[in-house]
Protein backbone atom coordinates (compact mmCIF):
# COMPACT_ATOMS: atom_id res chain seq x y z
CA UNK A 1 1.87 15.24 19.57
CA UNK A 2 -0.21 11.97 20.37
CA UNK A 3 1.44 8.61 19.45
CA UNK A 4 -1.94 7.59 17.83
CA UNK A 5 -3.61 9.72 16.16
CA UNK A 6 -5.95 9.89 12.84
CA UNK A 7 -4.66 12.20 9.54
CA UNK A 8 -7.10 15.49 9.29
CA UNK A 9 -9.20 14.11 5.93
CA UNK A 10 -11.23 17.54 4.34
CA UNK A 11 -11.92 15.35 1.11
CA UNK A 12 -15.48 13.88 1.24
CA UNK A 13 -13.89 10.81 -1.14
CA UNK A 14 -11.61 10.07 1.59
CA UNK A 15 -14.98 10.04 4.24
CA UNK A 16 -16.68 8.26 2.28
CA UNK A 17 -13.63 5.26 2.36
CA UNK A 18 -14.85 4.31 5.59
CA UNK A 19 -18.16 2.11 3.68
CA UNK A 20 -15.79 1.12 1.38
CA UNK A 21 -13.73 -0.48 3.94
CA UNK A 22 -16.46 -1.80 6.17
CA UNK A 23 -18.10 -3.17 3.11
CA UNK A 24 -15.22 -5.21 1.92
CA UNK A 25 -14.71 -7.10 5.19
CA UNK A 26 -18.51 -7.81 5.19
CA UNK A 27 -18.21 -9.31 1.46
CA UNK A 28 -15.64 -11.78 3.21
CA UNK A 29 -17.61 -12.80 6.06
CA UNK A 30 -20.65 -12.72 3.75
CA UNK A 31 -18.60 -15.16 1.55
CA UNK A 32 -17.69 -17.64 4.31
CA UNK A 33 -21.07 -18.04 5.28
CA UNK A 34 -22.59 -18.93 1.83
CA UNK A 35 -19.82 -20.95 1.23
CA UNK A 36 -18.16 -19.18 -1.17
CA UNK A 37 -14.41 -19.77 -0.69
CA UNK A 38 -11.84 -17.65 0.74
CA UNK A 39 -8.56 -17.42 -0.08
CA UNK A 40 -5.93 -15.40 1.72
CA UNK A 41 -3.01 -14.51 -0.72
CA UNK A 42 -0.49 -11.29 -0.30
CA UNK A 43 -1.86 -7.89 -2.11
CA UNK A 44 0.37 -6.83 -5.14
CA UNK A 45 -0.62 -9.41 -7.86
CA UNK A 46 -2.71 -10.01 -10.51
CA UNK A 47 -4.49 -13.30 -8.29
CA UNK A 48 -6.82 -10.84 -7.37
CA UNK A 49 -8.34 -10.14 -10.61
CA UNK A 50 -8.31 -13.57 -11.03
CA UNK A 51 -10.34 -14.53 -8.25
CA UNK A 52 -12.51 -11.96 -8.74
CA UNK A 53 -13.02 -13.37 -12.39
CA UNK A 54 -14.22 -16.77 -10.81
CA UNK A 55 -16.44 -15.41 -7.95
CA UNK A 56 -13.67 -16.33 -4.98
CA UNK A 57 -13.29 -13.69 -2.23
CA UNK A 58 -9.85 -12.76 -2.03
CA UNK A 59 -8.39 -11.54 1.50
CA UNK A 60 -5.22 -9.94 1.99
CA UNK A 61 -3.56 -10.27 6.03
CA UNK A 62 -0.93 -7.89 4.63
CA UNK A 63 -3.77 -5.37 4.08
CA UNK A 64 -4.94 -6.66 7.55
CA UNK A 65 -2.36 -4.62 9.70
CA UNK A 66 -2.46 -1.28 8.76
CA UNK A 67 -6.09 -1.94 9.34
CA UNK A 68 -4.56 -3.30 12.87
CA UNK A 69 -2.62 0.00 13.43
CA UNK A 70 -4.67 2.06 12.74
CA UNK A 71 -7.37 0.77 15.48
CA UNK A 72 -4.54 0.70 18.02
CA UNK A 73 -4.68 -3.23 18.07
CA UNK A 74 -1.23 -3.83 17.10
CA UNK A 75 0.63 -3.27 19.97
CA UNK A 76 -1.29 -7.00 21.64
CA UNK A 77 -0.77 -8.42 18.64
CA UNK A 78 2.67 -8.04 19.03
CA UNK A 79 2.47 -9.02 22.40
CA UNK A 80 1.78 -12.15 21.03
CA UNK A 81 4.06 -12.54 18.05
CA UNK A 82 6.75 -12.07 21.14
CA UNK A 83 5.82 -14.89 22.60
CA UNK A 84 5.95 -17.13 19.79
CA UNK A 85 9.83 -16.49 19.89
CA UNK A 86 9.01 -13.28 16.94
CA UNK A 87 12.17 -10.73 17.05
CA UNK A 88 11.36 -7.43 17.53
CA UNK A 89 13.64 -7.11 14.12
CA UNK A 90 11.29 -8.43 11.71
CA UNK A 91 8.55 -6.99 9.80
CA UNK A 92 5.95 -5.31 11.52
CA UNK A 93 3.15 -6.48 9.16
CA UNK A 94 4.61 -10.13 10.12
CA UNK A 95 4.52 -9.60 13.96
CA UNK A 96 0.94 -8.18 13.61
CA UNK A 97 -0.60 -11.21 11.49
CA UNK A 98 1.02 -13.67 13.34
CA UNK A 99 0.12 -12.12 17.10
CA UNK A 100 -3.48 -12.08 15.32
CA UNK A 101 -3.90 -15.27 14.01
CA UNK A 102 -2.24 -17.09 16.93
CA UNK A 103 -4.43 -14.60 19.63
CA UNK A 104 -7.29 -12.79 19.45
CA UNK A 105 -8.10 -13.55 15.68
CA UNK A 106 -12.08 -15.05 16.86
CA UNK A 107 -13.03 -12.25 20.15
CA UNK A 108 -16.52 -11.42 19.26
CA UNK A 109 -15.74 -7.31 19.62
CA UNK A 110 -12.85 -7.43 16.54
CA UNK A 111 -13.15 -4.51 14.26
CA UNK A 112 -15.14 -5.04 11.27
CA UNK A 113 -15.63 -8.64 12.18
CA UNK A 114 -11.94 -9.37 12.11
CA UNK A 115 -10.85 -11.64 8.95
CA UNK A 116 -12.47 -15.03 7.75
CA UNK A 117 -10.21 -18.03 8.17
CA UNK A 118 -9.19 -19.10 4.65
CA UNK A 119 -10.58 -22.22 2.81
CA UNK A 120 -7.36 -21.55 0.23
CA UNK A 121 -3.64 -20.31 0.55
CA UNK A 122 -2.18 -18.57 -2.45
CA UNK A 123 1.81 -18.76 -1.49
CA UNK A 124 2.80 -17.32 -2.63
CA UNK A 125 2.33 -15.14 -6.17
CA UNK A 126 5.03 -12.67 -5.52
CA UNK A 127 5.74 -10.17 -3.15
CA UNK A 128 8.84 -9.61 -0.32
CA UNK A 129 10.54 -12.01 1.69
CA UNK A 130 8.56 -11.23 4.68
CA UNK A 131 5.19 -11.50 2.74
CA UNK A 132 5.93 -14.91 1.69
CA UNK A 133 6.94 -16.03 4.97
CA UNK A 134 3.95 -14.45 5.88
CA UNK A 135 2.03 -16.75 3.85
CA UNK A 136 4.40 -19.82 5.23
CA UNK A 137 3.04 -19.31 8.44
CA UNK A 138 -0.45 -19.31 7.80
CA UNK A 139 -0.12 -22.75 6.42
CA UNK A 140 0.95 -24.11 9.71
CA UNK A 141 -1.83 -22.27 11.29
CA UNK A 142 -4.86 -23.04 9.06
CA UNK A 143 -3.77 -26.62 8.25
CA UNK A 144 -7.13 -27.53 7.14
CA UNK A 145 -6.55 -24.87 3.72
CA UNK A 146 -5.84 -25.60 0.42
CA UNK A 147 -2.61 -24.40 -0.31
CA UNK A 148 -0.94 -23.15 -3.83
CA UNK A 149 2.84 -22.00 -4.31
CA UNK A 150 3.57 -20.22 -7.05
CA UNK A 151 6.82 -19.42 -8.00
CA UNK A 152 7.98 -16.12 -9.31
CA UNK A 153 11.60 -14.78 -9.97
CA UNK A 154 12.16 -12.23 -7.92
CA UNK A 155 13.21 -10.24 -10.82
CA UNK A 156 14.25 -6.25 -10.54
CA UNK A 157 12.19 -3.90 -12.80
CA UNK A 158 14.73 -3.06 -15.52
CA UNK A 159 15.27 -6.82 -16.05
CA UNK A 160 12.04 -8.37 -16.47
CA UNK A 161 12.29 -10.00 -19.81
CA UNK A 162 10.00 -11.68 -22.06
CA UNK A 163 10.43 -15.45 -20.77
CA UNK A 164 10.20 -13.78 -17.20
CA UNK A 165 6.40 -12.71 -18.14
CA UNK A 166 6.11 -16.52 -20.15
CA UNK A 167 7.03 -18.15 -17.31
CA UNK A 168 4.92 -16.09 -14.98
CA UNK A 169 1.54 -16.71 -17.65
CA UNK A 170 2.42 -21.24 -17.04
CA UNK A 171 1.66 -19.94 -13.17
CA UNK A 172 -1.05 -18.16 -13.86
CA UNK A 173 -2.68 -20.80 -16.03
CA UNK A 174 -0.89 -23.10 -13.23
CA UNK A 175 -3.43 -21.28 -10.38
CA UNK A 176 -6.78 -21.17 -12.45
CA UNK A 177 -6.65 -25.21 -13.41
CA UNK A 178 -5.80 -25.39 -9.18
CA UNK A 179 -8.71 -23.51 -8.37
CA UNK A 180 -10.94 -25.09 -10.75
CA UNK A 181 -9.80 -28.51 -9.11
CA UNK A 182 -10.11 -27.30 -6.21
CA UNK A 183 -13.36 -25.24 -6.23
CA UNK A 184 -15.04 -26.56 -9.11
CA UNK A 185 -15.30 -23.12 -10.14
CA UNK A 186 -14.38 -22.70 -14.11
CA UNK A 187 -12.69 -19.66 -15.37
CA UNK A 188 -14.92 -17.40 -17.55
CA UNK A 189 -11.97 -16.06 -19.94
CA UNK A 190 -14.72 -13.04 -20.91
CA UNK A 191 -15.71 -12.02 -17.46
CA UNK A 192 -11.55 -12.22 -17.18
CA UNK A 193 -11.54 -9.72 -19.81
CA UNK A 194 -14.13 -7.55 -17.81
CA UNK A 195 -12.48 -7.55 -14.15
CA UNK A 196 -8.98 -6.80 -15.81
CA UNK A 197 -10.11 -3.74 -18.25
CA UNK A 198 -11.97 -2.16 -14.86
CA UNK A 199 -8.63 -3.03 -13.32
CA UNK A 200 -6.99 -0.95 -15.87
CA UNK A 201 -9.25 1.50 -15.70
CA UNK A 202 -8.91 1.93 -11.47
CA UNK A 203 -5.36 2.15 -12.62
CA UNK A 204 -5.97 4.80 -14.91
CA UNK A 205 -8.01 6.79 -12.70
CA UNK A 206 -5.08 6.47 -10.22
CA UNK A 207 -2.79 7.38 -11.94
CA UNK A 208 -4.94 10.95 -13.08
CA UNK A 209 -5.60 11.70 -9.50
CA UNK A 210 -1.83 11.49 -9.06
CA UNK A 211 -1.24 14.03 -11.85
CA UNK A 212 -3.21 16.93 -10.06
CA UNK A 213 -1.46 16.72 -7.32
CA UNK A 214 1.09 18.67 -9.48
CA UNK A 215 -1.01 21.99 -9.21
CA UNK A 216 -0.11 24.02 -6.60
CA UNK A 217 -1.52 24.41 -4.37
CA UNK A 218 -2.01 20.41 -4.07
CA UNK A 219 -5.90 19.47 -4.17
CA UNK A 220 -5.12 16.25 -2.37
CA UNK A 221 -2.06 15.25 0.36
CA UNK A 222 -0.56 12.02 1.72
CA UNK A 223 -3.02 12.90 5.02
CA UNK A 224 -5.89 11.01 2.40
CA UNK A 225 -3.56 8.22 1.40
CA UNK A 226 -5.93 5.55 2.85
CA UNK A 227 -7.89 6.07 -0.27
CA UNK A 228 -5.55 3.65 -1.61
CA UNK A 229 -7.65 0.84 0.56
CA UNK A 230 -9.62 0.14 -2.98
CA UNK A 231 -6.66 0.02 -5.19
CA UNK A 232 -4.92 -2.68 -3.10
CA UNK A 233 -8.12 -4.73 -2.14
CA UNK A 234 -11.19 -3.96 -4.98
CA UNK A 235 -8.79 -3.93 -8.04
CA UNK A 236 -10.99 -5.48 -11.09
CA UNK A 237 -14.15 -4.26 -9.32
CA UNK A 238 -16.80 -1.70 -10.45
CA UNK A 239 -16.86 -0.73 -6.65
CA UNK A 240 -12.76 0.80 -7.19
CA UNK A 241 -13.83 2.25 -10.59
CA UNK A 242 -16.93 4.02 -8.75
CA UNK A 243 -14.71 4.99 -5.83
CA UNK A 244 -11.94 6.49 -7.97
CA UNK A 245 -14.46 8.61 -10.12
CA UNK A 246 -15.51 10.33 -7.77
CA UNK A 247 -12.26 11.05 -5.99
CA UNK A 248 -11.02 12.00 -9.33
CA UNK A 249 -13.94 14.45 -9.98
CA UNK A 250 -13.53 16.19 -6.38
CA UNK A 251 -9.30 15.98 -6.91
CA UNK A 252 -9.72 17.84 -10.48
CA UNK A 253 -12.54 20.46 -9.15
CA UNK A 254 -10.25 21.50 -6.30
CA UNK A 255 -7.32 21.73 -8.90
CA UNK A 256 -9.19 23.87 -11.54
CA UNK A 257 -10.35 25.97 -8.28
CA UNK A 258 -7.77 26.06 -6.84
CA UNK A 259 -7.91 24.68 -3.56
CA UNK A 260 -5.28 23.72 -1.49
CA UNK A 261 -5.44 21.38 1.45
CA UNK A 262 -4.59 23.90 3.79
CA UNK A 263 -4.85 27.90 3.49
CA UNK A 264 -1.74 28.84 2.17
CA UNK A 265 0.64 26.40 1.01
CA UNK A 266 4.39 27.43 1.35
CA UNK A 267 6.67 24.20 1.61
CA UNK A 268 5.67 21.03 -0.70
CA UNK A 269 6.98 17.80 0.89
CA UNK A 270 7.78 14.46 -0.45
CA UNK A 271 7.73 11.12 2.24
CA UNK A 272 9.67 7.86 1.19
CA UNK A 273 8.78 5.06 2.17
CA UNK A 274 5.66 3.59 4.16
CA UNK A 275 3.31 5.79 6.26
CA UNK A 276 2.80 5.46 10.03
CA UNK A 277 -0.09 3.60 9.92
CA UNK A 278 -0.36 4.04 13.54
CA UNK A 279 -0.59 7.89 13.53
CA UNK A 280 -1.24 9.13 9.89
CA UNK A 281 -1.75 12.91 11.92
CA UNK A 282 1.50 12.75 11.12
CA UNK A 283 1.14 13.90 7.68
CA UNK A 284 -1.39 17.22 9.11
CA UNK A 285 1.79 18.47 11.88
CA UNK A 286 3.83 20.28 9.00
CA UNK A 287 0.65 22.48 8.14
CA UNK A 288 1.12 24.79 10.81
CA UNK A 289 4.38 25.75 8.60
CA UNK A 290 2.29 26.07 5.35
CA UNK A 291 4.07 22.76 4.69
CA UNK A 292 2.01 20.37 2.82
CA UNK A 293 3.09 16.22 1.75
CA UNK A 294 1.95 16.55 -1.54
CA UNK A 295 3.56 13.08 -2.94
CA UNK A 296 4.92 9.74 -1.32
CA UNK A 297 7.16 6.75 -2.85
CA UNK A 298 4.54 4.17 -1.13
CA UNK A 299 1.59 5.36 -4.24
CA UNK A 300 3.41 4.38 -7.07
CA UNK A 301 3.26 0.71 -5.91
CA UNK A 302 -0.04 0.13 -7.04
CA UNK A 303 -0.93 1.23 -10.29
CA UNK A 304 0.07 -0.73 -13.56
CA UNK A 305 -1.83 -0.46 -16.65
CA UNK A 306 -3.62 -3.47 -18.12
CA UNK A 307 -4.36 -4.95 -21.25
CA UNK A 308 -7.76 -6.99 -21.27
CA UNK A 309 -7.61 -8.02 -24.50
CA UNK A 310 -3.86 -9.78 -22.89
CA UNK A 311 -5.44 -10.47 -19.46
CA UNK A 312 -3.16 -13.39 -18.43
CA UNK A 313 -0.13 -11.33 -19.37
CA UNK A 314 -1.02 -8.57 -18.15
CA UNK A 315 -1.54 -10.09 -14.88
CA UNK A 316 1.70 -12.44 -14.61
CA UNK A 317 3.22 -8.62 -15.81
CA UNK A 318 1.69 -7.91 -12.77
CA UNK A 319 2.52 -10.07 -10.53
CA UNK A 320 6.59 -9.51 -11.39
CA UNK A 321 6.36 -6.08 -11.41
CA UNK A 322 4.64 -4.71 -8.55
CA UNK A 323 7.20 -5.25 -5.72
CA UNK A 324 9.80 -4.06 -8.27
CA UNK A 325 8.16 -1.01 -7.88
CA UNK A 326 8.72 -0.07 -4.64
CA UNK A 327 10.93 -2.64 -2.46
CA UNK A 328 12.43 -5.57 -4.75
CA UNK A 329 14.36 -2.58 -7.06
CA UNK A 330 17.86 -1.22 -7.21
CA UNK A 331 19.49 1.30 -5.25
CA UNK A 332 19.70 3.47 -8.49
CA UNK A 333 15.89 2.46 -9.48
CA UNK A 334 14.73 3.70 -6.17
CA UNK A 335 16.98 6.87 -6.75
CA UNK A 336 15.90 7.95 -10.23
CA UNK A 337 12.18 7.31 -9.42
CA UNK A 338 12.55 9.83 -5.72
CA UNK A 339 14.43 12.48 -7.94
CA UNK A 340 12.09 11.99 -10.60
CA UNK A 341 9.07 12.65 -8.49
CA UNK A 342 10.47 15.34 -6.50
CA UNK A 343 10.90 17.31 -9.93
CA UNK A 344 7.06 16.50 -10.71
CA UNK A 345 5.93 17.76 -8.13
CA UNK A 346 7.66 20.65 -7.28
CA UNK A 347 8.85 19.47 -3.97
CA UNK A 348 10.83 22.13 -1.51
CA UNK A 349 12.24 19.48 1.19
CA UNK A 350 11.88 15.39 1.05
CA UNK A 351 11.65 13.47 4.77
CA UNK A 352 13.00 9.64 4.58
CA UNK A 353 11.27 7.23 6.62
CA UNK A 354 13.79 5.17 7.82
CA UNK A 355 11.82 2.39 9.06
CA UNK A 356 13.14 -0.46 11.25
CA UNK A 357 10.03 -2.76 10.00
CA UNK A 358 10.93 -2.09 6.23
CA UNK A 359 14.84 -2.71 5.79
CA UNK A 360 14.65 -2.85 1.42
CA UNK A 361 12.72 -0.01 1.43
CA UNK A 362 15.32 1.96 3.30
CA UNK A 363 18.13 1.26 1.79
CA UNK A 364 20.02 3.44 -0.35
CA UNK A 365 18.39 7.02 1.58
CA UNK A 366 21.63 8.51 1.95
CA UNK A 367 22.37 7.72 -1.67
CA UNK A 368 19.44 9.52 -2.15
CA UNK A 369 19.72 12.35 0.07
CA UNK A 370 23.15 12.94 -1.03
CA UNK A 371 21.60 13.13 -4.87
CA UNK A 372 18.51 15.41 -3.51
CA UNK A 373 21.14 17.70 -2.38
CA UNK A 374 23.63 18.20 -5.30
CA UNK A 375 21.30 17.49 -8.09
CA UNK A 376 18.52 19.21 -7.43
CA UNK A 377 19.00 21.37 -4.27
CA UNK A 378 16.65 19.63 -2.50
CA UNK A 379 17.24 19.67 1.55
CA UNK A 380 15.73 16.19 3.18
CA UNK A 381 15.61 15.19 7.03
CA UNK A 382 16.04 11.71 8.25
CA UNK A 383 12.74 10.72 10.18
CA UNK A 384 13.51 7.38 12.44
CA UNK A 385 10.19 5.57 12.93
CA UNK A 386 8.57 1.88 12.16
CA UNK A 387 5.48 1.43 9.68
CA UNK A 388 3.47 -0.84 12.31
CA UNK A 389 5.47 -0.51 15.64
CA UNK A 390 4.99 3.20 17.52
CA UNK A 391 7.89 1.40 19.92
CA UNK A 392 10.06 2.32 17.73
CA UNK A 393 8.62 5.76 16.94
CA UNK A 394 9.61 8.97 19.01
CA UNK A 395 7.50 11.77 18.89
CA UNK A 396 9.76 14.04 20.77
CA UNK A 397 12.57 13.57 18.23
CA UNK A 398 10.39 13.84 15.36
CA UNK A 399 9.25 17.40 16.53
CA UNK A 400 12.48 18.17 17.18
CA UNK A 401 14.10 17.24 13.71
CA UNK A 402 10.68 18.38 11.75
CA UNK A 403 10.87 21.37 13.40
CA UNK A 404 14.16 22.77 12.84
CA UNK A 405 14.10 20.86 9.10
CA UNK A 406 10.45 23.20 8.38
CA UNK A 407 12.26 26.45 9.70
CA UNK A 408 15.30 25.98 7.61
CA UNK A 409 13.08 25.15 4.74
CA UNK A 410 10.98 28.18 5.29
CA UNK A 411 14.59 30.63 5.41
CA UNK A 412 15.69 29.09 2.14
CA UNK A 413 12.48 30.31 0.22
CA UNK A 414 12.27 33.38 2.47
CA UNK A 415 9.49 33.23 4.12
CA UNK A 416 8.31 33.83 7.32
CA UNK A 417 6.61 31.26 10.09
């Protein structure tokens, strides 16, 4: 099995992402050189529909390093980061934006152009502890940017309250009178209204493709996941609402066909945590099994529905709730929401990324595996890798434990290899 290696995609949708993707990075070099500002901020929050609202091109360095992965550039950037006096420890999205920033961020051959530098800093308008430090660090790097901290309780999901979502609307209205100064850009509270209801409606389109992936056999698998690309970078866009459509129309013409991802789907899998971005292939190795990753903790992340006739509370709701979702949530959160989803979607075996760039997401998997188990019957297998670092990622033990964990799955239904 190759260390880096591209998922199998058979959806055209999931082709097609490719001019999605090359098109947003143009809109941001595009921007820089009409002089439209750019303003890097972390992905997750509802700054993006708001500088969509006032014509500002958001960019997200986050976003930038699965990007990074995925064209084999991390490793140098990390290279880098090491230098700098970066631990190996720390987040791999961190080590890859820093390497890049402080190294090869201008070389003429970059894919897709690389990123432009920022004109603004939003740090930051929630997100992890590593995201914000993130944003920390680009301050000291592009020191001639305009810089805006927000700040945000970092608030777990059951316990957002309503002076939570008050306070978080003063910040919001905080950022738009700073960018106004700042830009001399004013906020048009109708188009607002317009880039958060086709927010809500990406979001709603999300969440339907989701729901199909119920049928079995699945119509769509985690091996598409970078389909996601528009809902954490074009959200309040037309171009996400014309993108999801379509992906929606192919998803729910497989499903009424059905049309599996593979020929015959015996085992239906469930990943938690974050994908390899590095070798997504890894998602196509169980199909030789019949064994098919049909949903993933990492998708729930980004979809919240919107109010547009609320706009500036639905996007402070936004901004508290996002990372909630996923890595800034309880122990028994993350547990009810893995059982939960394994009973949705019919899932025969769960593997749990444990993932040394991603410590809050991790925690609690043996909770969880222990309540897979006696709960629901549900085997799982422990799969020891790294979102961004393939260092830490051993393809001979994965075979090994994916392997034997696919057989055993296979016996328990009673079927044959």
């Amino acid at each position: 099995m190759e260390k880096t290696r591209k998922s199998r995609k058979r959806l055209r949708s999931a082709q097609e992402l490719n001019r999605v993707v090359a098109e947003f990075y143009l809109e941001g070099h595009a921007a820089k050189a009409e002089g439209r500002p750019v303003g890097w901020m972390p992905p997750m929050n509802g700054v993006i529909e708001v500088f969509y609202a006032m014509d500002l091109q958001p960019v997200f360095p986050e976003n930038w390093s699965p990007v990074c992965a995925a064209f084999g550039l991390a490793p140098r950037h990390f290279e880098v980061s090491a230098g700098l006096g970066y631990s190996r420890d720390l987040c791999g999205y961190l080590r890859n934006i820093f390497g890049y920033i402080h190294g090869p961020m201008n070389e003429p051959d970059m894919p897709l152009g690389g990123l432009p530098e920022p004109d603004l800093i939003i740090s930051a308008f929630g997100g992890c502890i590593p995201a914000m430090k993130i944003l920390h660090g680009l301050e000291r790097r592009f020191t001639r940017a305009k810089v805006f901290t927000a700040e945000l309780p970092q608030v777990g999901f059951e316990d957002i309250q309503d002076h939570h979502i008050e306070y978080a609307v003063s910040e919001m209205q905080r950022l738009i009178d700073w960018l106004t100064e700042t830009t001399g850009r004013k906020m048009d509270y109708d188009r607002l209204k317009d880039v958060v209801r086709l927010s809500d409606r990406a979001c709603e389109l999300w969440d339907e493709i989701m729901t199909y992936r119920r049928f079995v056999p699945t119509p769509i698998s985690a091996a598409e996941l970078g389909v996601m690309f528009v809902m954490v970078t074009r959200q309040g866009t037309q171009v996400a609402v014309d993108f999801l459509t379509g992906l929606r129309d192919e998803v729910r013409q497989r499903a009424e066909e059905g049309i599996g991802m593979i020929e015959e789907e015996k085992i239906r899998l469930f990943w938690d945590n974050i994908p390899l971005w590095y070798n997504m292939g890894l998602f196509n190795y169980f199909e030789k099994y019949g064994g098919v990753v049909v949903a993933e903790t990492y998708s729930a992340a980004w979809s919240l529905r919107l109010d547009p006739d609320r706009p500036l509370e639905s996007l402070a709701r936004k901004s508290l709730v996002s990372y909630p979702l996923v890595s800034c949530t309880s122990i028994r959160k993350r547990k009810d929401m893995v059982l939960q989803a394994c009973r949705d979607y019919r899932i025969d075996g769960a593997l749990l990324h444990a993932n040394k760039s991603c410590v809050p997401i991790t925690l609690g998997q043996m909770d969880i595996k222990r309540a897979l188990e006696t709960e629901l019957d549900i085997p799982s297998v422990v799969i020891d890798a790294d979102h961004m670092d393939d260092q830490n990622f051993s393809s001979a033990q994965f075979q090994t434990r994916a392997d034997a964990f696919m057989e055993m799955l296979l016996a328990k239904k009673g079927l044959a290899y």
